[in-house]
N, C-alpha and C. Protein backbone atom coordinates (compact mmCIF):
# COMPACT_ATOMS: atom_id res chain seq x y z
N UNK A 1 -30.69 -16.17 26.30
CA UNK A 1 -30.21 -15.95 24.97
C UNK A 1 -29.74 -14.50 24.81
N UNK A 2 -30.76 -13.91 24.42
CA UNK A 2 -30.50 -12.45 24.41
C UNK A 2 -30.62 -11.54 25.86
N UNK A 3 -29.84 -10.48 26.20
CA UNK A 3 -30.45 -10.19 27.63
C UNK A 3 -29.85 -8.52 27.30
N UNK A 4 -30.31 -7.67 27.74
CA UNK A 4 -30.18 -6.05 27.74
C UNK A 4 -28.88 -6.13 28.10
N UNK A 5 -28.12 -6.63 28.62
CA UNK A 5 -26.31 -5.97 28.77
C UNK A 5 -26.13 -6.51 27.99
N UNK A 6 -26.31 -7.92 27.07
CA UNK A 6 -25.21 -7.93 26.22
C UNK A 6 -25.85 -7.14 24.90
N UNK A 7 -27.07 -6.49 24.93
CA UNK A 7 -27.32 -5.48 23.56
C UNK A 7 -26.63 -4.28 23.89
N UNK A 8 -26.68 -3.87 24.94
CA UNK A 8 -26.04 -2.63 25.37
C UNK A 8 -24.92 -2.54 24.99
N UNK A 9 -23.85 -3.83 25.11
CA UNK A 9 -22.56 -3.75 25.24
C UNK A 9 -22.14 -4.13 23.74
N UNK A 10 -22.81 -4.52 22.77
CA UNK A 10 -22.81 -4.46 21.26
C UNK A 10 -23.17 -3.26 20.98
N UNK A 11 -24.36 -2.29 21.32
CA UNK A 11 -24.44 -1.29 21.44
C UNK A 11 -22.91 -0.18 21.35
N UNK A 12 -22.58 -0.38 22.49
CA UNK A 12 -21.43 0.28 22.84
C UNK A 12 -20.12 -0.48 22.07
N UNK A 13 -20.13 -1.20 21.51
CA UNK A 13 -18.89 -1.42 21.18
C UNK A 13 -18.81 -0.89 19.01
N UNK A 14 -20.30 -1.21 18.53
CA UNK A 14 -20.54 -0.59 17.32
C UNK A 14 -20.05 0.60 17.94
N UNK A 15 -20.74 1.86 18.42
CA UNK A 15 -20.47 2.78 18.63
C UNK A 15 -19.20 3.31 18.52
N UNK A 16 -18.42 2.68 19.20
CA UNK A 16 -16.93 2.71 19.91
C UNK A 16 -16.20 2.63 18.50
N UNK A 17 -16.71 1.83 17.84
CA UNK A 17 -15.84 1.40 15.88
C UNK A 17 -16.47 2.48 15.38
N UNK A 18 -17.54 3.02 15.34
CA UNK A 18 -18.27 4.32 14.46
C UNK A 18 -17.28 5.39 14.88
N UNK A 19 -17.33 5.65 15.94
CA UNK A 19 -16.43 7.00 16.49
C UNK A 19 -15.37 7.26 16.45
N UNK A 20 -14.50 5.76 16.65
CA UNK A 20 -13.44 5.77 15.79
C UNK A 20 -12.69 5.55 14.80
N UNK A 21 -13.47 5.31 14.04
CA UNK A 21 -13.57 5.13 12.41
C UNK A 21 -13.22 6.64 11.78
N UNK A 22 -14.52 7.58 12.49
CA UNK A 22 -14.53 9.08 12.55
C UNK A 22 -13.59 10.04 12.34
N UNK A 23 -12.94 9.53 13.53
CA UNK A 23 -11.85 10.45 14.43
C UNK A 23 -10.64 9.82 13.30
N UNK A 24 -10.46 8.86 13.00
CA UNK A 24 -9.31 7.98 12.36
C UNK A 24 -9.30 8.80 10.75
N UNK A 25 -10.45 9.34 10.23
CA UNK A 25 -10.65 9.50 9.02
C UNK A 25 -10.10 11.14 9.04
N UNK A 26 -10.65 11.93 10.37
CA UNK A 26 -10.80 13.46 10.16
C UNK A 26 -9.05 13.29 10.33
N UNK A 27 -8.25 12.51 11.55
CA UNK A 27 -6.88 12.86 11.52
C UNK A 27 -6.07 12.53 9.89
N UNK A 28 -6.56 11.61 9.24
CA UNK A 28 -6.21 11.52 7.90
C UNK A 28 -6.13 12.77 7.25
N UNK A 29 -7.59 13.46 7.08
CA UNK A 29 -7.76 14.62 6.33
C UNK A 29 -7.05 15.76 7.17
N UNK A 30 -7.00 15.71 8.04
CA UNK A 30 -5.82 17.17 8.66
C UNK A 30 -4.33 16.79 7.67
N UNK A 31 -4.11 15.78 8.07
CA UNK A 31 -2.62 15.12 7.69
C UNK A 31 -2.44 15.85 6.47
N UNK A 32 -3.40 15.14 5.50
CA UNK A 32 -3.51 15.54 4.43
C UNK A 32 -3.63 17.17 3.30
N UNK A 33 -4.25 17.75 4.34
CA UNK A 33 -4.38 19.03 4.11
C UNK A 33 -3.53 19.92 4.55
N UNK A 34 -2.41 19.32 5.72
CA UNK A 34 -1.35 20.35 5.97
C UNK A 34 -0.38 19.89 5.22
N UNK A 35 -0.07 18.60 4.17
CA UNK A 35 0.60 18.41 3.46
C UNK A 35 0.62 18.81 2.01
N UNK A 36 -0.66 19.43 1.93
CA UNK A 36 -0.87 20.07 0.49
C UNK A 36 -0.58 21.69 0.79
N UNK A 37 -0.67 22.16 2.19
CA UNK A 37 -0.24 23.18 2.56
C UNK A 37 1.37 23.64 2.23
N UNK A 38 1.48 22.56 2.92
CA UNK A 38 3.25 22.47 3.09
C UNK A 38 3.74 22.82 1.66
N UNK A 39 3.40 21.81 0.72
CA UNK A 39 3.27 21.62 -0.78
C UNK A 39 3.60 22.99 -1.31
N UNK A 40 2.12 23.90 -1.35
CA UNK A 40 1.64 25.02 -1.60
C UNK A 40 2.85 25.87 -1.39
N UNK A 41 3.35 26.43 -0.06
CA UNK A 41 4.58 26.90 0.74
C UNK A 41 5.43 26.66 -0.23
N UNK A 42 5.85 25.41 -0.47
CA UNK A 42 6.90 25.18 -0.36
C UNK A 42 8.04 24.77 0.06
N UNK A 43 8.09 23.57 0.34
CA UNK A 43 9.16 23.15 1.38
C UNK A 43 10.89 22.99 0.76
N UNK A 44 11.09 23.51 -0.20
CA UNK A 44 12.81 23.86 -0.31
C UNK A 44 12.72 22.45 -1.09
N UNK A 45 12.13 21.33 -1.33
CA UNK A 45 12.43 20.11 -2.31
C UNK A 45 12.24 19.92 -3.37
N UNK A 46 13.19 19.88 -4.23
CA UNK A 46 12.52 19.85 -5.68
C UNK A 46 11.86 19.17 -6.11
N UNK A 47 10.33 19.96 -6.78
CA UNK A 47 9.44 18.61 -7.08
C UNK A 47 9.46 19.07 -8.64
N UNK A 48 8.59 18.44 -9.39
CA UNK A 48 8.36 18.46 -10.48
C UNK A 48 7.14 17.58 -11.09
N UNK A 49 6.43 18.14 -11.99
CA UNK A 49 4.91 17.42 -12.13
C UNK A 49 4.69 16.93 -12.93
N UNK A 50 4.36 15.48 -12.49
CA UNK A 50 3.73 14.64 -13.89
C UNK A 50 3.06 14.88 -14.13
N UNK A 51 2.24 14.00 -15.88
CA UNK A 51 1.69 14.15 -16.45
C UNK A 51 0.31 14.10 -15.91
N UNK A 52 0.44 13.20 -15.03
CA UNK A 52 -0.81 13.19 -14.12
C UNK A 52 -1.45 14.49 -13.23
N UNK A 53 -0.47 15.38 -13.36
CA UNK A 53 -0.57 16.58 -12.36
C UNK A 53 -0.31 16.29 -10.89
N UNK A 54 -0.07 15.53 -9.88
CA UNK A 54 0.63 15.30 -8.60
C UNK A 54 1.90 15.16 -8.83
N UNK A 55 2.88 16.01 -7.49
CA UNK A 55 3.73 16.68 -7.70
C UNK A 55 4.72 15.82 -7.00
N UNK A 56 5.80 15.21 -8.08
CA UNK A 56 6.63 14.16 -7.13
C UNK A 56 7.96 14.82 -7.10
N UNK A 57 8.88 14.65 -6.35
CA UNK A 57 10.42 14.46 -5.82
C UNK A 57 11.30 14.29 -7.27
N UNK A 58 12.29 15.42 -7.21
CA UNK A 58 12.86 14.82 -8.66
C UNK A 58 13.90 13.73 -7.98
N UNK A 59 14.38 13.48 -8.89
CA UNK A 59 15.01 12.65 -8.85
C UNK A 59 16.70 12.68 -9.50
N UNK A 60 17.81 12.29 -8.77
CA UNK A 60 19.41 12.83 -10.00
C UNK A 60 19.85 11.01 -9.26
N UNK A 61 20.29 11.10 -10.84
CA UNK A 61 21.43 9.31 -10.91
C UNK A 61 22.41 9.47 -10.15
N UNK A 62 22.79 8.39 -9.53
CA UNK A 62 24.02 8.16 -8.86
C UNK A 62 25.12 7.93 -9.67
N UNK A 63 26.43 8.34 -9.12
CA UNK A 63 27.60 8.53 -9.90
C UNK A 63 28.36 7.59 -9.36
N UNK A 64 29.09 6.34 -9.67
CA UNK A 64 30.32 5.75 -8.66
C UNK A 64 31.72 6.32 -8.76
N UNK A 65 32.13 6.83 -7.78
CA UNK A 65 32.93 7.36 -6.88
C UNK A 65 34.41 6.37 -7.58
N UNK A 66 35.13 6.88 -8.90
CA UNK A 66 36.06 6.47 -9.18
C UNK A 66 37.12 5.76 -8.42
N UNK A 67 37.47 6.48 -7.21
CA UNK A 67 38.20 6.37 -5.97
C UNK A 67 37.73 5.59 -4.97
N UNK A 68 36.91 5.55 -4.10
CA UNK A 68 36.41 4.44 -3.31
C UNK A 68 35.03 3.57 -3.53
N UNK A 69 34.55 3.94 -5.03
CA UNK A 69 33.61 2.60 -5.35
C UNK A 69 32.31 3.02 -4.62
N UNK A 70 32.11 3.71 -3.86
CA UNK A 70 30.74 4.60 -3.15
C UNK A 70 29.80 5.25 -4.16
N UNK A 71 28.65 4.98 -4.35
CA UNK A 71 27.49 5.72 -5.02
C UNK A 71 27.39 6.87 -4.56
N UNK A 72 27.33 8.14 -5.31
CA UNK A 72 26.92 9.34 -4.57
C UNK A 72 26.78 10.17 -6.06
N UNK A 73 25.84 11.01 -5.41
CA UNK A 73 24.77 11.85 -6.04
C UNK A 73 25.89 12.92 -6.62
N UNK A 74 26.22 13.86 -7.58
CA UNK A 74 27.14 14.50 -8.35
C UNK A 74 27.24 15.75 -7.32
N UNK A 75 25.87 16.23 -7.52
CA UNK A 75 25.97 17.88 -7.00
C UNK A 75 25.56 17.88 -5.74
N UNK A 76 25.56 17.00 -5.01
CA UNK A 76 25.76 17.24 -3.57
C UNK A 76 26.98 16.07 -2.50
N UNK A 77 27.72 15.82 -3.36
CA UNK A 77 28.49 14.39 -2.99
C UNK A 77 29.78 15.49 -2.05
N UNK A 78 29.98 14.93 -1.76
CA UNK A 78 31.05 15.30 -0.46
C UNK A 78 32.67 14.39 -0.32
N UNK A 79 33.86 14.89 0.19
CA UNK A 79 35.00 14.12 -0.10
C UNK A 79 34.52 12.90 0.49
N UNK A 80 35.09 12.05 0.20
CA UNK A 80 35.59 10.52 0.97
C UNK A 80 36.81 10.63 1.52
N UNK A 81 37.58 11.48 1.93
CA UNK A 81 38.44 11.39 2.25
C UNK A 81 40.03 11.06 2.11
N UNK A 82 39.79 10.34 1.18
CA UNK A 82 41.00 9.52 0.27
C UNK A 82 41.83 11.26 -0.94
N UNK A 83 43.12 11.32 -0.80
CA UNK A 83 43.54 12.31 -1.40
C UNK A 83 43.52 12.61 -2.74
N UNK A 84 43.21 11.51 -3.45
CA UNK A 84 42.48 12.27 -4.91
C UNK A 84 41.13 11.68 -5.24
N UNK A 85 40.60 12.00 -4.26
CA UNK A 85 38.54 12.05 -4.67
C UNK A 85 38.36 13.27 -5.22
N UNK A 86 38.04 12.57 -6.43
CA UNK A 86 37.15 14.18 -6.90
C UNK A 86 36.08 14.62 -7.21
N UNK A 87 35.47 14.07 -5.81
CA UNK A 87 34.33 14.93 -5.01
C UNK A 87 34.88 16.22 -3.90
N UNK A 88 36.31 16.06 -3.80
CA UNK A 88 36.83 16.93 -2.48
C UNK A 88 37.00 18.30 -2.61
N UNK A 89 36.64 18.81 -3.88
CA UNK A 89 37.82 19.75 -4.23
C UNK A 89 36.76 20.68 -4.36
């Protein structure tokens, strides 16, 4: 029924889920903490804070592109190529 290798090897295999349960949790919290770092810094993206206080991504509406019917963002939109886009200019 029961015999010392197979407790051992339940033994060792709890173990094996404990330790890496561990290890799975601490790489979370690094993750996490160099991303509130980053945050902190500053990484060049505009955020802006809800009411909640966590700091999200703004956000700008898409514009359609009179000329070729393409969605694109106002203040960073780029020509299409076509000679009167007026994104080109």
């Amino acid at each position: 029924m029961f015999s010392l290798s197979k407790i051992l090897f339940l033994v060792l295999v709890i173990g094996a889920v404990w330790f890496g349960w561990r290890w799975y949790n601490r790489v979370g919290a690094v993750g996490r903490e160099r991303l509130r770092e980053r945050e902190r810094r500053g990484s060049g993206k505009p955020t802006s804070t809800s009411s909640g206080g966590s700091p999200r991504v703004a956000a700008e509406d898409m514009e359609k592109c009179p000329e070729c019917g393409a969605y694109v963002a106002p203040r960073s939109a780029v020509a299409c190529g076509r000679p009167v886009c007026p994104y080109g200019r």
